[in-house]
N, C-alpha and C. Protein backbone atom coordinates (compact mmCIF):
# COMPACT_ATOMS: atom_id res chain seq x y z
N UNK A 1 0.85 -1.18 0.00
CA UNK A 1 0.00 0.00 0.00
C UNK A 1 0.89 1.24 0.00
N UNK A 2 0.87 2.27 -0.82
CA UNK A 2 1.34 3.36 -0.83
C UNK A 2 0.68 4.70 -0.75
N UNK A 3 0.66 5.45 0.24
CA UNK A 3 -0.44 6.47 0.39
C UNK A 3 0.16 7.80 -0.79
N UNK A 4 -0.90 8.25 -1.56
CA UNK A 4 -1.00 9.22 -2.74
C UNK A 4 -1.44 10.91 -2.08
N UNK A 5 -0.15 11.60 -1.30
CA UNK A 5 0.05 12.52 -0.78
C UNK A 5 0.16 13.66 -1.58
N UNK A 6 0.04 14.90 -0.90
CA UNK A 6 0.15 16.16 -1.67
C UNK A 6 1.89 15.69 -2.58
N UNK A 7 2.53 15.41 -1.75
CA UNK A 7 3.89 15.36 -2.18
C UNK A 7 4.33 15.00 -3.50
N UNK A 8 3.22 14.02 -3.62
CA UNK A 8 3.07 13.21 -5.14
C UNK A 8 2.24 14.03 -6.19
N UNK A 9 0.90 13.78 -5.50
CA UNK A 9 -0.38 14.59 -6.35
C UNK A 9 -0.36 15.58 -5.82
N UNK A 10 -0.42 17.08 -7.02
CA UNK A 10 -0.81 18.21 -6.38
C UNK A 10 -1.39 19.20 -7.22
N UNK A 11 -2.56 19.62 -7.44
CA UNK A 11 -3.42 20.64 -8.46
C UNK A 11 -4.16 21.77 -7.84
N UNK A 12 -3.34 22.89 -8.15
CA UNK A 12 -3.66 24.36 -7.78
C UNK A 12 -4.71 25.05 -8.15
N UNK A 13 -5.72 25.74 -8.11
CA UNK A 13 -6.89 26.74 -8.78
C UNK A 13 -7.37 27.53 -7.78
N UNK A 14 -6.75 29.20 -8.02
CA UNK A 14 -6.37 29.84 -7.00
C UNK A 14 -8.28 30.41 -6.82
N UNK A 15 -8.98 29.85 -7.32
CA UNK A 15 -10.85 30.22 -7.43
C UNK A 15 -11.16 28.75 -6.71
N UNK A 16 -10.73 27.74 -6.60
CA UNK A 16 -11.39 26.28 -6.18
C UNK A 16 -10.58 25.97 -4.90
N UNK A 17 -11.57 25.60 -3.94
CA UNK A 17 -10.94 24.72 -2.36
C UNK A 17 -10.38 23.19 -3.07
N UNK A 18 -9.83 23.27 -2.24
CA UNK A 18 -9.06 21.26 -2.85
C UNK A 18 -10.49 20.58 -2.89
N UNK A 19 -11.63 20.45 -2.14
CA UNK A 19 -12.51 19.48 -2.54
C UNK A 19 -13.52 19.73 -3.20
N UNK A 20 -12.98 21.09 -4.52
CA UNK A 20 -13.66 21.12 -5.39
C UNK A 20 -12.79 20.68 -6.77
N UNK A 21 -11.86 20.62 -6.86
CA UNK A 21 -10.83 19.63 -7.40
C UNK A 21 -10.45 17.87 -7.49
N UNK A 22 -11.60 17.87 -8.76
CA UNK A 22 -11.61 16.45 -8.71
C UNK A 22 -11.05 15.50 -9.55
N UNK A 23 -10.61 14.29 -8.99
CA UNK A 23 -9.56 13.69 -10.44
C UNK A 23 -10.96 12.66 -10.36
N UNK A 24 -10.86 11.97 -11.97
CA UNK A 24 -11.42 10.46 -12.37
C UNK A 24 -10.23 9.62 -13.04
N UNK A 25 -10.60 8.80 -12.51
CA UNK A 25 -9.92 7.69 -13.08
C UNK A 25 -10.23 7.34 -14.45
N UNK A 26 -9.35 7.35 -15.24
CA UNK A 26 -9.65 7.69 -16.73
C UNK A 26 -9.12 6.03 -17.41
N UNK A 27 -8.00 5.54 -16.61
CA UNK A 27 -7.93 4.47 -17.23
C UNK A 27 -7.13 3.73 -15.96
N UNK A 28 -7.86 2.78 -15.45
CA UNK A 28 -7.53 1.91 -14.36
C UNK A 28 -6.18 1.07 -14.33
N UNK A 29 -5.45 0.76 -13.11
CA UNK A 29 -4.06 -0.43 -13.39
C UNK A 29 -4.71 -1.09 -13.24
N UNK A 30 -3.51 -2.15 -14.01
CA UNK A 30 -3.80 -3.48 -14.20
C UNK A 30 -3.67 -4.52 -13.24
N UNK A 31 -2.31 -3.83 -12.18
CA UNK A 31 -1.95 -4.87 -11.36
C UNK A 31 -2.37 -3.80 -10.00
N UNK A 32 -2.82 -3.42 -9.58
CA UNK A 32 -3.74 -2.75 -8.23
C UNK A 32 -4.67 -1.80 -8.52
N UNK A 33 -5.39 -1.00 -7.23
CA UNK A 33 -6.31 -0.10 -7.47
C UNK A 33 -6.25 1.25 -6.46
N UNK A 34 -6.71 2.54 -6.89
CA UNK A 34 -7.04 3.28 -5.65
C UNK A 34 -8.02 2.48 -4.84
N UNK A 35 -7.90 3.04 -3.33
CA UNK A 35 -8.80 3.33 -2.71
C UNK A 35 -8.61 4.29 -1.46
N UNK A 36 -9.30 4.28 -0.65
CA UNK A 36 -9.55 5.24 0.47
C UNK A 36 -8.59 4.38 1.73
N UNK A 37 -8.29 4.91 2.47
CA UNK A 37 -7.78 4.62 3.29
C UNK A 37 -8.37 3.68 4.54
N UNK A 38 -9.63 4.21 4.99
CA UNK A 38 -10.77 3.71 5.75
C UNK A 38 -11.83 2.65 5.21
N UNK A 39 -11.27 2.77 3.58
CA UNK A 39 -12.16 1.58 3.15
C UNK A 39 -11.51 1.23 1.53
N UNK A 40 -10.40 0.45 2.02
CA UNK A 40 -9.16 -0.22 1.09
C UNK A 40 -10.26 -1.45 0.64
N UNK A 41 -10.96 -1.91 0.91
CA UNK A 41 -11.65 -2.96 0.17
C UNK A 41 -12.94 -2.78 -1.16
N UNK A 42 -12.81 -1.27 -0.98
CA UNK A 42 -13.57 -0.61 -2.50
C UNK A 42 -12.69 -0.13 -3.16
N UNK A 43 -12.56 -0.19 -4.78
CA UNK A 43 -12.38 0.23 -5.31
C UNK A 43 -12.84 1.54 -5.51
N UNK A 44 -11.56 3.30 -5.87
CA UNK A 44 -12.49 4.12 -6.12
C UNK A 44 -12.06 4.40 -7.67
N UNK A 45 -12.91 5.88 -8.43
CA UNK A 45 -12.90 6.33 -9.37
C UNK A 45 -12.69 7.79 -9.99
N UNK A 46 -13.19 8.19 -7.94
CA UNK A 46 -13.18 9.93 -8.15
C UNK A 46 -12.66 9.86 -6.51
N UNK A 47 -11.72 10.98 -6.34
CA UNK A 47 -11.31 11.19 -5.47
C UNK A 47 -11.02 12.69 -5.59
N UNK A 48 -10.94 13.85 -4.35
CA UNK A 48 -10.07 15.35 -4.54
C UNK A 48 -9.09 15.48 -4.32
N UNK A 49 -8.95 16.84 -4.62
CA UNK A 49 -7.55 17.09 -3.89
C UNK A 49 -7.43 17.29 -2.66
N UNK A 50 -8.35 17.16 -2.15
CA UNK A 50 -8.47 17.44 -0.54
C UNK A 50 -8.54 16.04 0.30
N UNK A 51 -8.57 15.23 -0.50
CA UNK A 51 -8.73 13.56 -0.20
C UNK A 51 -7.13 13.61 -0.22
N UNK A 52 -6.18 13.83 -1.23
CA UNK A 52 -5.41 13.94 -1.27
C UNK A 52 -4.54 14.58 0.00
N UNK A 53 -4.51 15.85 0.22
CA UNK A 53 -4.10 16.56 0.75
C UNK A 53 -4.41 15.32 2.59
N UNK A 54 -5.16 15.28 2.92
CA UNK A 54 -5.45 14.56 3.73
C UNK A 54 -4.99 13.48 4.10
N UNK A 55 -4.31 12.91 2.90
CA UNK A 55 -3.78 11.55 2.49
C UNK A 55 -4.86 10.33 3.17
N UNK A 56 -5.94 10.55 2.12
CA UNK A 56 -6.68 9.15 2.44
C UNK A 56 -6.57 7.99 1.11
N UNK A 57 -6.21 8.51 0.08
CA UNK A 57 -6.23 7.61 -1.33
C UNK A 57 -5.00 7.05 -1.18
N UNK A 58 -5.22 5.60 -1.14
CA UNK A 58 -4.11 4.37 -1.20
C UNK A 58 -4.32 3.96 -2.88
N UNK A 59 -2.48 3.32 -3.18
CA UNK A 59 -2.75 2.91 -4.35
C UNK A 59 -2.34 1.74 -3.74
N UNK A 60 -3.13 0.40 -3.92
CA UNK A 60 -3.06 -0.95 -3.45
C UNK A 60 -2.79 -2.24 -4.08
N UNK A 61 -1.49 -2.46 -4.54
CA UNK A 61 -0.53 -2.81 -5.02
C UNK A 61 -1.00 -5.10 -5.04
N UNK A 62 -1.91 -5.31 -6.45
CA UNK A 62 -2.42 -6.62 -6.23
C UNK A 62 -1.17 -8.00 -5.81
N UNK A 63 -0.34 -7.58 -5.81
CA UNK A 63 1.09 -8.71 -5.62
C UNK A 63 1.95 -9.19 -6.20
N UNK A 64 0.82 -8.55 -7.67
CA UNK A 64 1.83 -9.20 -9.19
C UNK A 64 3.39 -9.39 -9.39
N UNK A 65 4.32 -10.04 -9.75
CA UNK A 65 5.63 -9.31 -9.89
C UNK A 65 6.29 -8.24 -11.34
N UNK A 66 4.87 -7.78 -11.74
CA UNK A 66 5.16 -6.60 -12.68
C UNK A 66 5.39 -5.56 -12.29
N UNK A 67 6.49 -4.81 -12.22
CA UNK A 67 7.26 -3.93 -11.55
C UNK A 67 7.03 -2.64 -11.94
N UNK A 68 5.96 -2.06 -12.70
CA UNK A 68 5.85 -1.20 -13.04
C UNK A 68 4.39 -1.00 -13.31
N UNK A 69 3.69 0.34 -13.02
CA UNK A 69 2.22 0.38 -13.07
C UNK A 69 1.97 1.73 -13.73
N UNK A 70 0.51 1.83 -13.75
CA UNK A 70 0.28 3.19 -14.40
C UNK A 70 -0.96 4.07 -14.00
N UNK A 71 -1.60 4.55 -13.67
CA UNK A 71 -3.01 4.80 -13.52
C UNK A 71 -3.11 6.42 -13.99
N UNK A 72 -4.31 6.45 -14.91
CA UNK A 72 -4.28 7.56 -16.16
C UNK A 72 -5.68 8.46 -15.06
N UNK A 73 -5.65 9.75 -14.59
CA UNK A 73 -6.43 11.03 -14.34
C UNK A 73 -7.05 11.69 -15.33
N UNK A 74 -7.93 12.35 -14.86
CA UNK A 74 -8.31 13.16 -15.35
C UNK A 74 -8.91 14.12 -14.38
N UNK A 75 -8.11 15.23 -14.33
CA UNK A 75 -8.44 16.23 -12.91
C UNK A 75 -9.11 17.81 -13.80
N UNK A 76 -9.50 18.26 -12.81
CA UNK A 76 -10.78 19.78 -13.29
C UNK A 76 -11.39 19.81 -11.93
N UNK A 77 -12.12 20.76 -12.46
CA UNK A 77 -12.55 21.35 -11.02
C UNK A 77 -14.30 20.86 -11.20
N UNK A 78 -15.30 21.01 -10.21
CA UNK A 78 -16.18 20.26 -9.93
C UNK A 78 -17.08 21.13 -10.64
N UNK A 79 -17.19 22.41 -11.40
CA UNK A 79 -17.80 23.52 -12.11
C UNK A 79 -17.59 23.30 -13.39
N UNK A 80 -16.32 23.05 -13.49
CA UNK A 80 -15.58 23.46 -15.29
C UNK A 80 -15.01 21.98 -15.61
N UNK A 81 -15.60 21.67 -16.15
CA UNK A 81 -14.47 19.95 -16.49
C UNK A 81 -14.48 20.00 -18.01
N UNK A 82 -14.57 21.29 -18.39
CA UNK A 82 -13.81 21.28 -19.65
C UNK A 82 -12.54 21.40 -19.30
N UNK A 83 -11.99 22.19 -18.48
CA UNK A 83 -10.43 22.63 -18.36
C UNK A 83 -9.92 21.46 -17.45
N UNK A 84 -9.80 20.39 -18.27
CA UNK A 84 -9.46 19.41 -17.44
C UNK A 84 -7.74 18.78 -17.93
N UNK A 85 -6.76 18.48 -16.97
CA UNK A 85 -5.73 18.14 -16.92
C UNK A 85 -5.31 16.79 -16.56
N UNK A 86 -4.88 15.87 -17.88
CA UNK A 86 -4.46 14.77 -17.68
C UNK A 86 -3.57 14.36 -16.65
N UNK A 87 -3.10 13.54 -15.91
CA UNK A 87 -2.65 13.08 -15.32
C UNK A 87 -2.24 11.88 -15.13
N UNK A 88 -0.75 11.09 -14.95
CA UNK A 88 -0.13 10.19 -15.22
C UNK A 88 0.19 9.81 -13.45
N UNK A 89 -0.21 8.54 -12.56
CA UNK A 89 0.73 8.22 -11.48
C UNK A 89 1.20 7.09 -11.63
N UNK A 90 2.77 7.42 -11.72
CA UNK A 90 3.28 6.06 -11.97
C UNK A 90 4.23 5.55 -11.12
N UNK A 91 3.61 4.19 -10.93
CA UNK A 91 3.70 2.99 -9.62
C UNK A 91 5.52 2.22 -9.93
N UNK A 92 6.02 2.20 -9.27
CA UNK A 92 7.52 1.60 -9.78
C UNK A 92 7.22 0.57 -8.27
N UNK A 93 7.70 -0.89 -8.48
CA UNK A 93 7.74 -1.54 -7.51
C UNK A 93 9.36 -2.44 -7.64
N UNK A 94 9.65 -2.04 -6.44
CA UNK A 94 10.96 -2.70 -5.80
C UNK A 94 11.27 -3.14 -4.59
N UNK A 95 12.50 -3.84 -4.76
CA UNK A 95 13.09 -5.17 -3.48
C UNK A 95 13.87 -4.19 -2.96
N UNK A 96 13.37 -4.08 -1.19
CA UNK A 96 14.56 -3.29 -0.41
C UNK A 96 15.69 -4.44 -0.34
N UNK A 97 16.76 -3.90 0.62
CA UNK A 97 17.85 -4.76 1.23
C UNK A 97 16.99 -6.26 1.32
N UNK A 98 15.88 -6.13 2.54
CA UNK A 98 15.32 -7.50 3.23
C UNK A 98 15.02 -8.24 2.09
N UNK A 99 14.47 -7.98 1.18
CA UNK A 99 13.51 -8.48 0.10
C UNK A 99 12.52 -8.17 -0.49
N UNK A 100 11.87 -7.37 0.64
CA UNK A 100 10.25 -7.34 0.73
C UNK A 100 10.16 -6.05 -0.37
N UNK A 101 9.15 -5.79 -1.09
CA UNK A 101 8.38 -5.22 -1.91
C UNK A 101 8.30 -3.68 -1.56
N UNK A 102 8.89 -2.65 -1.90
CA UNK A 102 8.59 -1.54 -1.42
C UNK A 102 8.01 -0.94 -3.03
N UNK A 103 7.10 0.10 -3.00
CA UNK A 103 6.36 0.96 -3.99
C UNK A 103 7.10 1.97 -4.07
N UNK A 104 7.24 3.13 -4.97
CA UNK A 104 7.67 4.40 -4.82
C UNK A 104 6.53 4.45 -6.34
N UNK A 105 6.00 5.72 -5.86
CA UNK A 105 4.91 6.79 -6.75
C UNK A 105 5.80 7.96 -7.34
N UNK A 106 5.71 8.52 -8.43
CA UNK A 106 5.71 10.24 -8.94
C UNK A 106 4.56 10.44 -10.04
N UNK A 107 4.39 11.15 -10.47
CA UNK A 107 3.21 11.66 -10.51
C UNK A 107 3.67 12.81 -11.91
N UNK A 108 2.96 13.25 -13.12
CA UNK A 108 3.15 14.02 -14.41
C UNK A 108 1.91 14.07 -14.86
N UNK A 109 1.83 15.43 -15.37
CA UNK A 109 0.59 15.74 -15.88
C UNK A 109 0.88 16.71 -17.22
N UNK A 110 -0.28 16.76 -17.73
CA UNK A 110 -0.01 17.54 -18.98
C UNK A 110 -0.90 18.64 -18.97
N UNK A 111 -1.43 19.84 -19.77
CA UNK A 111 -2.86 20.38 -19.91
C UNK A 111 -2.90 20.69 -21.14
């Protein structure tokens, strides 16, 4: 599980509060899914930036050993979703020292 923090995700609109800033999931991974933090056993689709900011959106990593993931956005604000900005988070999965499976996220967008 890797929590999807301002640090990673972050979309400014100096007229919109973060939880009027909404991403959709535009094209789902293959090998895990978002979800919420409090309820990792749903899949989500729309999440804010204020979900974000909060850090409740987990990206939840199915076990596969494909080492690389993708999950495609589509962020705008909850008024205007014409002015909407693609968004790329991409999942890299690797072996610490021990063995075990660590995630690292960054995050690219376009408009």
């Amino acid at each position: 599980m890797a929590i999807i923090g301002p640090e990673v995700l972050e979309a400014v609109d100096a007229d919109t509060p973060p939880d009027g800033l909404v991403y959709d999931v535009s094209t789902r991974a293959t090998n895990g899914r978002l979800a919420f933090v409090d309820m990792p056993q749903r899949s989500i689709t729309m999440f804010t930036q204020d979900h974000v900011n909060s850090r409740r959106v987990v990206f939840l990593h199915n076990g596969s050993r494909e080492p690389d993931e993708a999950v495609y956005l589509k962020a705008g604000t909850r008024a205007l979703y014409s002015d909407q900005v693609f968004v790329v988070i991409n999942v890299k999965l690797l072996v610490n020292v021990y063995g075990a499976p660590v995630m690292t996220l960054s995050c690219y967008g376009t408009v």
